[in-house]
PDB file of N, CA and C in Angstrom:
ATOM      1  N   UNK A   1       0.841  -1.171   0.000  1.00  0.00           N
ATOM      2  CA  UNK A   1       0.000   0.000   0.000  1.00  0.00           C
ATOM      3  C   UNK A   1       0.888   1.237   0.000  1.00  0.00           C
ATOM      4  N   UNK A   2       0.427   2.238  -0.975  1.00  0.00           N
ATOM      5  CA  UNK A   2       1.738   3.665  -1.309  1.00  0.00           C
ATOM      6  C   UNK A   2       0.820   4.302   0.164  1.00  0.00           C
ATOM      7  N   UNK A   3       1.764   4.871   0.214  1.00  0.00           N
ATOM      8  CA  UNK A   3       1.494   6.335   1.974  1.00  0.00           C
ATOM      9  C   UNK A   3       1.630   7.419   0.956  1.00  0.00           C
ATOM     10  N   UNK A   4       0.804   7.923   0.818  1.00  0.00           N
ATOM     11  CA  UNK A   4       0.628   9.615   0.540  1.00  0.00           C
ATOM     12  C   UNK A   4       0.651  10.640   1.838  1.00  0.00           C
ATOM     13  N   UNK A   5       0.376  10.249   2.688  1.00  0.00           N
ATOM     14  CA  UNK A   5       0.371  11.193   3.942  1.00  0.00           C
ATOM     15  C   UNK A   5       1.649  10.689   4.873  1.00  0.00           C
ATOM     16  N   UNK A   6       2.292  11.687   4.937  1.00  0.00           N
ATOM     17  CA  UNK A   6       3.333  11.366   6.494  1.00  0.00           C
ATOM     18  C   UNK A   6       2.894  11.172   7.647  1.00  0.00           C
ATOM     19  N   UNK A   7       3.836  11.424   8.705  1.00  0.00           N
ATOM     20  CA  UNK A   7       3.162  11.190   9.922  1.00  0.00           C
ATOM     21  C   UNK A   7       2.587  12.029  10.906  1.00  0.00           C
ATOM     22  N   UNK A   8       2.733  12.967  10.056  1.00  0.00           N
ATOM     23  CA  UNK A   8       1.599  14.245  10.931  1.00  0.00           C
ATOM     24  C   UNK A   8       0.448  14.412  10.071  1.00  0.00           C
ATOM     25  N   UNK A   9       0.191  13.421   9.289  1.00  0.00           N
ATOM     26  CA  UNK A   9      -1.450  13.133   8.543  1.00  0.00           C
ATOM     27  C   UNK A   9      -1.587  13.958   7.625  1.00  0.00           C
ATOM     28  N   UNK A  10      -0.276  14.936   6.770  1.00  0.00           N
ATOM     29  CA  UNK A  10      -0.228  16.493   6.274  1.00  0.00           C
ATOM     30  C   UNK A  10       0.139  15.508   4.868  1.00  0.00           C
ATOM     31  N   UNK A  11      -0.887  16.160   3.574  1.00  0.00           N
ATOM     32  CA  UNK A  11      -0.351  15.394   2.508  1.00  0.00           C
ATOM     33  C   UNK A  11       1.245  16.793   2.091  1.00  0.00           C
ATOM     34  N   UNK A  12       1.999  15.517   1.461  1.00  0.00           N
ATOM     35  CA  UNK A  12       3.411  16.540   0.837  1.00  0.00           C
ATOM     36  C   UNK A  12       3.026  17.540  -0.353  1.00  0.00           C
ATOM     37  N   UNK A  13       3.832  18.410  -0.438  1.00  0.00           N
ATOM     38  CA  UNK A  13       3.737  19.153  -1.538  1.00  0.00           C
ATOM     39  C   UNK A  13       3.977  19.053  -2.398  1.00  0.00           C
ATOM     40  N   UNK A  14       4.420  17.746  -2.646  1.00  0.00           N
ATOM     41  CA  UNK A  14       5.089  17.299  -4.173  1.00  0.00           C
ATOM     42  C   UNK A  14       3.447  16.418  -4.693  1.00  0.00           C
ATOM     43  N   UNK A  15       3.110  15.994  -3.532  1.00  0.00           N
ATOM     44  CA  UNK A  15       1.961  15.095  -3.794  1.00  0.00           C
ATOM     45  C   UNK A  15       0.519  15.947  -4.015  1.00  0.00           C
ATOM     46  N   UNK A  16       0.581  16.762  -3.061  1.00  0.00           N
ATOM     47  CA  UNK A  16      -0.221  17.710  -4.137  1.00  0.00           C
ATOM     48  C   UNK A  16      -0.415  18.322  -4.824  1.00  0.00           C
ATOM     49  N   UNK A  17       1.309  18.448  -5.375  1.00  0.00           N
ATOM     50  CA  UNK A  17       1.174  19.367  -7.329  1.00  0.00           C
ATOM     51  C   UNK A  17       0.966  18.052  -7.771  1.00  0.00           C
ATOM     52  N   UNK A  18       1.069  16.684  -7.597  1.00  0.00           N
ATOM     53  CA  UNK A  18       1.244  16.184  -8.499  1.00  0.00           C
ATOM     54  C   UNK A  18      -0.753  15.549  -8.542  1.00  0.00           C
ATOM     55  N   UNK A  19      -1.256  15.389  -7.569  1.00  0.00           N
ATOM     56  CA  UNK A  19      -2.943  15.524  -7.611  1.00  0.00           C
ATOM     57  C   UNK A  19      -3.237  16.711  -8.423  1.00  0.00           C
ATOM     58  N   UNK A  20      -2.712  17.854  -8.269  1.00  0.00           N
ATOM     59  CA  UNK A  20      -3.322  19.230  -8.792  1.00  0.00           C
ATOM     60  C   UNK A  20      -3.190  18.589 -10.864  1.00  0.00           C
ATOM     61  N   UNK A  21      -2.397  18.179 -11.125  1.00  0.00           N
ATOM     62  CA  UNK A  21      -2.119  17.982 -12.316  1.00  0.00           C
ATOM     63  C   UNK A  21      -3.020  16.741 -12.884  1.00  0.00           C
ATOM     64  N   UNK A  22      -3.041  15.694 -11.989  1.00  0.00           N
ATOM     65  CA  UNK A  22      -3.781  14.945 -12.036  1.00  0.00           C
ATOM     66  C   UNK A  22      -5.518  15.277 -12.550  1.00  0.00           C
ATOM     67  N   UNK A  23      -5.961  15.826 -11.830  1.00  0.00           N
ATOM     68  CA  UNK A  23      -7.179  16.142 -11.653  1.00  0.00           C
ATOM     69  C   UNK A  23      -7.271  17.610 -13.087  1.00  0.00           C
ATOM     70  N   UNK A  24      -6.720  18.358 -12.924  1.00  0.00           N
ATOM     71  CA  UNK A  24      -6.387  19.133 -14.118  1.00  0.00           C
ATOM     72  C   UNK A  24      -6.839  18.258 -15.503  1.00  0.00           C
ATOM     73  N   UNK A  25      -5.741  17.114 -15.729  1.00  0.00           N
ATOM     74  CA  UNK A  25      -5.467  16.774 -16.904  1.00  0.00           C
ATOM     75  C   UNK A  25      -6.942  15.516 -17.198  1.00  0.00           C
ATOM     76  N   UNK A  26      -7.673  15.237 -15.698  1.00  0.00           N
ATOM     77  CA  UNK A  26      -8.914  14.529 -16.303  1.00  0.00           C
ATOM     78  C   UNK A  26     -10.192  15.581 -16.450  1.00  0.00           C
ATOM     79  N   UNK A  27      -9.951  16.955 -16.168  1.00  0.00           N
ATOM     80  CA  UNK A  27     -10.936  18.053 -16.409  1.00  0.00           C
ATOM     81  C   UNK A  27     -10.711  18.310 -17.620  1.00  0.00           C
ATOM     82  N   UNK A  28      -9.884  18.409 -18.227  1.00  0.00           N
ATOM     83  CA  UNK A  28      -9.429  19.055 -19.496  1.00  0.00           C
ATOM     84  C   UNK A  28     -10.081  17.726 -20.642  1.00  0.00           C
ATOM     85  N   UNK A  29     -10.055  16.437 -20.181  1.00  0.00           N
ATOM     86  CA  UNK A  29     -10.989  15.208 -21.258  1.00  0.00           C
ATOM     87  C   UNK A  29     -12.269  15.628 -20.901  1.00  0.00           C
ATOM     88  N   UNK A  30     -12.608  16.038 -20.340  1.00  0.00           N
ATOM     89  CA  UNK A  30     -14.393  16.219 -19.995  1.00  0.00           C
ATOM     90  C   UNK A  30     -14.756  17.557 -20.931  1.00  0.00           C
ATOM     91  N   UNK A  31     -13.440  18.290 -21.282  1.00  0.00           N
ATOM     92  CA  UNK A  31     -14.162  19.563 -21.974  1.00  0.00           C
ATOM     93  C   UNK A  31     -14.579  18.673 -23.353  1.00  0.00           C
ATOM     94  N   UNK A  32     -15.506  19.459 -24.120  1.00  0.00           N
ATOM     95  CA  UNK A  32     -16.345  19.076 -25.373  1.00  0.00           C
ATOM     96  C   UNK A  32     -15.566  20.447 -26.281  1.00  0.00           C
ATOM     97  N   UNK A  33     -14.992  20.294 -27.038  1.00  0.00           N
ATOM     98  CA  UNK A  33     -14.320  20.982 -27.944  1.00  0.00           C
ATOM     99  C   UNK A  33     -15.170  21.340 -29.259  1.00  0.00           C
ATOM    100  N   UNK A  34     -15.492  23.016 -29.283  1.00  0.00           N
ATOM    101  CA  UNK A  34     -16.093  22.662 -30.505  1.00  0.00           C
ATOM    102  C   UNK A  34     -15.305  22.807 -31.812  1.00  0.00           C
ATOM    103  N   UNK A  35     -16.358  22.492 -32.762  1.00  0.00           N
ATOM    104  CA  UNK A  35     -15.903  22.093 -34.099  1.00  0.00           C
ATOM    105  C   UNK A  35     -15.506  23.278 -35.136  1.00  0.00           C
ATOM    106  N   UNK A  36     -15.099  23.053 -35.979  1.00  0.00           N
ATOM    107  CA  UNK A  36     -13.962  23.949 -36.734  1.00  0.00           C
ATOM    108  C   UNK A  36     -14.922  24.755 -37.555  1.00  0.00           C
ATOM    109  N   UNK A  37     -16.369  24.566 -38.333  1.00  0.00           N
ATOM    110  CA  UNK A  37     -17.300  25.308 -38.520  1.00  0.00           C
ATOM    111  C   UNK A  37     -18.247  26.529 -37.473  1.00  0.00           C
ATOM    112  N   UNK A  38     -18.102  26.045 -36.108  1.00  0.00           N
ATOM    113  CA  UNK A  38     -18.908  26.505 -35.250  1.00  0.00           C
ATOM    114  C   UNK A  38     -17.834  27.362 -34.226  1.00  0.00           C
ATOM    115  N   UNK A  39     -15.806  27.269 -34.525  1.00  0.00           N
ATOM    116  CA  UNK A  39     -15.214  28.206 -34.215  1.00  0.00           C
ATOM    117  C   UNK A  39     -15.564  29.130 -35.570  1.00  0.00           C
ATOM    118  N   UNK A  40     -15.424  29.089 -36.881  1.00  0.00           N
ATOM    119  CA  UNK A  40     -15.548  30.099 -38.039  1.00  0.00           C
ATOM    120  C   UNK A  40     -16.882  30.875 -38.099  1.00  0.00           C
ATOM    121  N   UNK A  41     -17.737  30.035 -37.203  1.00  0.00           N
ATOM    122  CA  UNK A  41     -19.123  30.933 -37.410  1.00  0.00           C
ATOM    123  C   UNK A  41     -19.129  31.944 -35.765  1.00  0.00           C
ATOM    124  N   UNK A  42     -18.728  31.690 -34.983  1.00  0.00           N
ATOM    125  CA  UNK A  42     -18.637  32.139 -33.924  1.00  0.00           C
ATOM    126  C   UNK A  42     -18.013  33.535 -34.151  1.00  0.00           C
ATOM    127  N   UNK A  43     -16.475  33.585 -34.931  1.00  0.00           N
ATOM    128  CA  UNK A  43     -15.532  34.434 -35.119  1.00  0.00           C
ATOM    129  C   UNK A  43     -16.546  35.161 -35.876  1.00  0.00           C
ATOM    130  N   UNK A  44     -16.978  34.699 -36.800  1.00  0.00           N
ATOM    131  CA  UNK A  44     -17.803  35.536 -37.754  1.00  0.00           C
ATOM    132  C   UNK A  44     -19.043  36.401 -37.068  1.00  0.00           C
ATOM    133  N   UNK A  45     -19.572  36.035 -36.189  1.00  0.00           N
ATOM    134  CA  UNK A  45     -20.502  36.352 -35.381  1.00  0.00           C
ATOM    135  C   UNK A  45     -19.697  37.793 -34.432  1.00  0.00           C
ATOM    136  N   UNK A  46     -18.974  37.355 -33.835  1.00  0.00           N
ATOM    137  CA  UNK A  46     -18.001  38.667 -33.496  1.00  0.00           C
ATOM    138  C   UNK A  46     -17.258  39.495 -33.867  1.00  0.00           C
ATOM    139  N   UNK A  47     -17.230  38.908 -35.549  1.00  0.00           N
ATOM    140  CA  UNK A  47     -16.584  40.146 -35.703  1.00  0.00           C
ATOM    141  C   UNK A  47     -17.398  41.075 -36.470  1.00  0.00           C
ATOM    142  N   UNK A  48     -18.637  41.228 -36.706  1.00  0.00           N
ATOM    143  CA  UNK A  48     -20.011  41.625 -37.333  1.00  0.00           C
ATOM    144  C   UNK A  48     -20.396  42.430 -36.064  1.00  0.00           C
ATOM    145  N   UNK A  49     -20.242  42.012 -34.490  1.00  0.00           N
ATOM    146  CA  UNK A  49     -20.544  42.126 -33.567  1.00  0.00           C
ATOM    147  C   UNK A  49     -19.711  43.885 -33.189  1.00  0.00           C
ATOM    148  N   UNK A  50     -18.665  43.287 -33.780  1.00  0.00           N
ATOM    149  CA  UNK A  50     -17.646  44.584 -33.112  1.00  0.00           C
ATOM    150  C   UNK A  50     -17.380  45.574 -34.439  1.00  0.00           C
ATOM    151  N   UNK A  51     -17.529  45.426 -35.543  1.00  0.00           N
ATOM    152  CA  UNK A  51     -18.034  46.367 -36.305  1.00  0.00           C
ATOM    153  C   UNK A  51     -19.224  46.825 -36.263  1.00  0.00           C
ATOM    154  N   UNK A  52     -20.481  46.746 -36.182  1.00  0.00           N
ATOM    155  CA  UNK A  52     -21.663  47.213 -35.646  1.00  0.00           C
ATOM    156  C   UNK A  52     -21.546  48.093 -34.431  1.00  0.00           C
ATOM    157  N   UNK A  53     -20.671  47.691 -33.278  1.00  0.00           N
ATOM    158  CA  UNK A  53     -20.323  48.606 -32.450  1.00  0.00           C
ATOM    159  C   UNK A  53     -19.810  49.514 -32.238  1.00  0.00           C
ATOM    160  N   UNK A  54     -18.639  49.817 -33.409  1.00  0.00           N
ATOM    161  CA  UNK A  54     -17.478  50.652 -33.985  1.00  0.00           C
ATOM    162  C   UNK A  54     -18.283  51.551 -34.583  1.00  0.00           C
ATOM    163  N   UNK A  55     -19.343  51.165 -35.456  1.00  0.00           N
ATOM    164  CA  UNK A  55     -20.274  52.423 -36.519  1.00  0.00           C
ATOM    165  C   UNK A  55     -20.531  53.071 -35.437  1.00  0.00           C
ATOM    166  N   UNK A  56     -21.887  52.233 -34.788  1.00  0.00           N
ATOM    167  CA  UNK A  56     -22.757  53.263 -33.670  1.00  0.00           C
ATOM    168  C   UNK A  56     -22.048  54.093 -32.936  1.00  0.00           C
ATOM    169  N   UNK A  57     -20.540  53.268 -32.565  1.00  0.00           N
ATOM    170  CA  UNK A  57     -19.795  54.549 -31.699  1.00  0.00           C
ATOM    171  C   UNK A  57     -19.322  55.493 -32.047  1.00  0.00           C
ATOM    172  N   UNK A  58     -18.919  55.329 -33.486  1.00  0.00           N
ATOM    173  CA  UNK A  58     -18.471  56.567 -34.637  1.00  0.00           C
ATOM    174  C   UNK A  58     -19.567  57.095 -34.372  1.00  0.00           C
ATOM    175  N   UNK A  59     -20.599  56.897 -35.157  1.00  0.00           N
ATOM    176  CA  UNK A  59     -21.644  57.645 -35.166  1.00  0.00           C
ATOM    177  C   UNK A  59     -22.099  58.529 -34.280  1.00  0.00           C
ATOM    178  N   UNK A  60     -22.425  58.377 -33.016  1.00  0.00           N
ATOM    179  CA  UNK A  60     -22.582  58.999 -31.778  1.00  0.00           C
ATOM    180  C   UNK A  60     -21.846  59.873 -31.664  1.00  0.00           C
ATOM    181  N   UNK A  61     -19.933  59.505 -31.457  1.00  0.00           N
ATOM    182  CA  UNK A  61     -19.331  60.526 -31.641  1.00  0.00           C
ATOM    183  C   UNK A  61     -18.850  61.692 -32.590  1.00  0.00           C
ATOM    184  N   UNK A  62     -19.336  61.325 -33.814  1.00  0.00           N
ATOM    185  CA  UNK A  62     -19.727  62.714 -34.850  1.00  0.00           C
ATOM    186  C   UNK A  62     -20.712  63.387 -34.537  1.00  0.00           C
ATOM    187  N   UNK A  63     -21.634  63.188 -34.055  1.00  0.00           N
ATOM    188  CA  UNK A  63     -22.994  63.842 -33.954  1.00  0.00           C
ATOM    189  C   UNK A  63     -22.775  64.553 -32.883  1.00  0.00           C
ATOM    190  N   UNK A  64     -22.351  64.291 -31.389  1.00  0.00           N
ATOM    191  CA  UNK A  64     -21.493  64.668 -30.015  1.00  0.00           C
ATOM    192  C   UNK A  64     -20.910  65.640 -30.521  1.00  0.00           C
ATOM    193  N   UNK A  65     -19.858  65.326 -31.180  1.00  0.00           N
ATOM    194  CA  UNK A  65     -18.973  66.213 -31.848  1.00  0.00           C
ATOM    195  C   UNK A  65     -19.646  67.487 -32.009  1.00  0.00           C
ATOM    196  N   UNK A  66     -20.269  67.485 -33.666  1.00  0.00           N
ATOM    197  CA  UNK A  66     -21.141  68.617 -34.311  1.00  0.00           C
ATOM    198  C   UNK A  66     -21.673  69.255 -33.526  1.00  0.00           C
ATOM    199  N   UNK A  67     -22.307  68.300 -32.575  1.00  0.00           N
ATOM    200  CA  UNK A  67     -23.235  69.306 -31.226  1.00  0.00           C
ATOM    201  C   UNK A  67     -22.494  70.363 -30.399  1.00  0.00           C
ATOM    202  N   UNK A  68     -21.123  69.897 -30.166  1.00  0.00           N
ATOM    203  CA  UNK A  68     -19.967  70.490 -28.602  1.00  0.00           C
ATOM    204  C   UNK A  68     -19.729  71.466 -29.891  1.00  0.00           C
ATOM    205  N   UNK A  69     -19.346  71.599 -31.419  1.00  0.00           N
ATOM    206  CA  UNK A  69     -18.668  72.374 -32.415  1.00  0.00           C
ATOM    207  C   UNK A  69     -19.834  73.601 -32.101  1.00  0.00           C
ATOM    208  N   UNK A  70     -21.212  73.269 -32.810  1.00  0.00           N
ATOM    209  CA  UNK A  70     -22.326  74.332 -33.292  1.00  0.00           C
ATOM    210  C   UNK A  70     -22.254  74.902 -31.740  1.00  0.00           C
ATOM    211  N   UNK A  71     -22.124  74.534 -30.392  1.00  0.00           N
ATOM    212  CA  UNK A  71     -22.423  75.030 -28.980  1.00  0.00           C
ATOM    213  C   UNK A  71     -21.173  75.804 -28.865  1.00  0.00           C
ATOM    214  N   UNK A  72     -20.121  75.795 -29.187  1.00  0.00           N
ATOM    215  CA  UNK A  72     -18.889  76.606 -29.149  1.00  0.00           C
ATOM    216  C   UNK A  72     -19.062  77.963 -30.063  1.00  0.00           C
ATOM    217  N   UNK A  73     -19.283  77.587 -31.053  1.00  0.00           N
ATOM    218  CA  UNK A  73     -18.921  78.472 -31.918  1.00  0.00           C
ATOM    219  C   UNK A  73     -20.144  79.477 -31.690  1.00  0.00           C
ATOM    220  N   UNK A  74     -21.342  79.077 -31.489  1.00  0.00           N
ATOM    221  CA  UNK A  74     -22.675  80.064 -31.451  1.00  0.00           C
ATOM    222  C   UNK A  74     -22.111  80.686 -30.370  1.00  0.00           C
ATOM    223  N   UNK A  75     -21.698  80.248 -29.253  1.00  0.00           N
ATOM    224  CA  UNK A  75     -21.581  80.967 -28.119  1.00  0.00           C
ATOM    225  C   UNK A  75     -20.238  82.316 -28.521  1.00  0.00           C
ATOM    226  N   UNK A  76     -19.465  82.532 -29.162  1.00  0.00           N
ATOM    227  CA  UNK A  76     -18.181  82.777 -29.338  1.00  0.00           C
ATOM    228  C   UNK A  76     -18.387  83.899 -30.137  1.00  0.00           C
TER     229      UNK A  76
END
C-alpha cells in the first residue's frame, strides 16, 4: 500500500502538485471541444458584432462632436 500522507497526517507538496495535475489533466478530457465550422461561425458572429459597435460609436461621436462644435462656436 503507497502512503501519501506522512506522519503528521499532512499530505506533501510534491503530492499535491502532483494531484493538482492529475485532476487538471482529467478536467481538461471532460471539456467538449467545438468544431472547426462553429469556431468560423462564432468568429464571424463577433466580428459583425464589433463592427456594428465601432459604426454606432463613430456615429454617436460625430454627432457629439457637431453638437460640442455648433455650442462653441454660437456661443463665441
Amino acid at each position: 500500500m503507497a502512503k501519501t500522507e506522512n506522519e503528521s497526517g499532512k499530505v506533501g507538496f510534491f503530492e499535491r502538485i502532483s494531484r493538482f495535475f492529475r485532476d487538471m489533466r482529467g478536467e481538461v478530457k471532460k471539456v467538449v471541444w467545438p468544431s472547426k465550422k462553429q469556431i468560423i461561425n462564432n468568429t464571424l458572429v463577433v466580428i459583425v458584432v464589433v463592427i456594428i459597435a465601432a459604426v454606432l460609436i463613430g456615429g454617436f461621436d460625430m454627432i457629439l462632436s457637431a453638437l460640442v462644435k455648433m455650442l462653441f462656436t454660437k456661443g463665441a
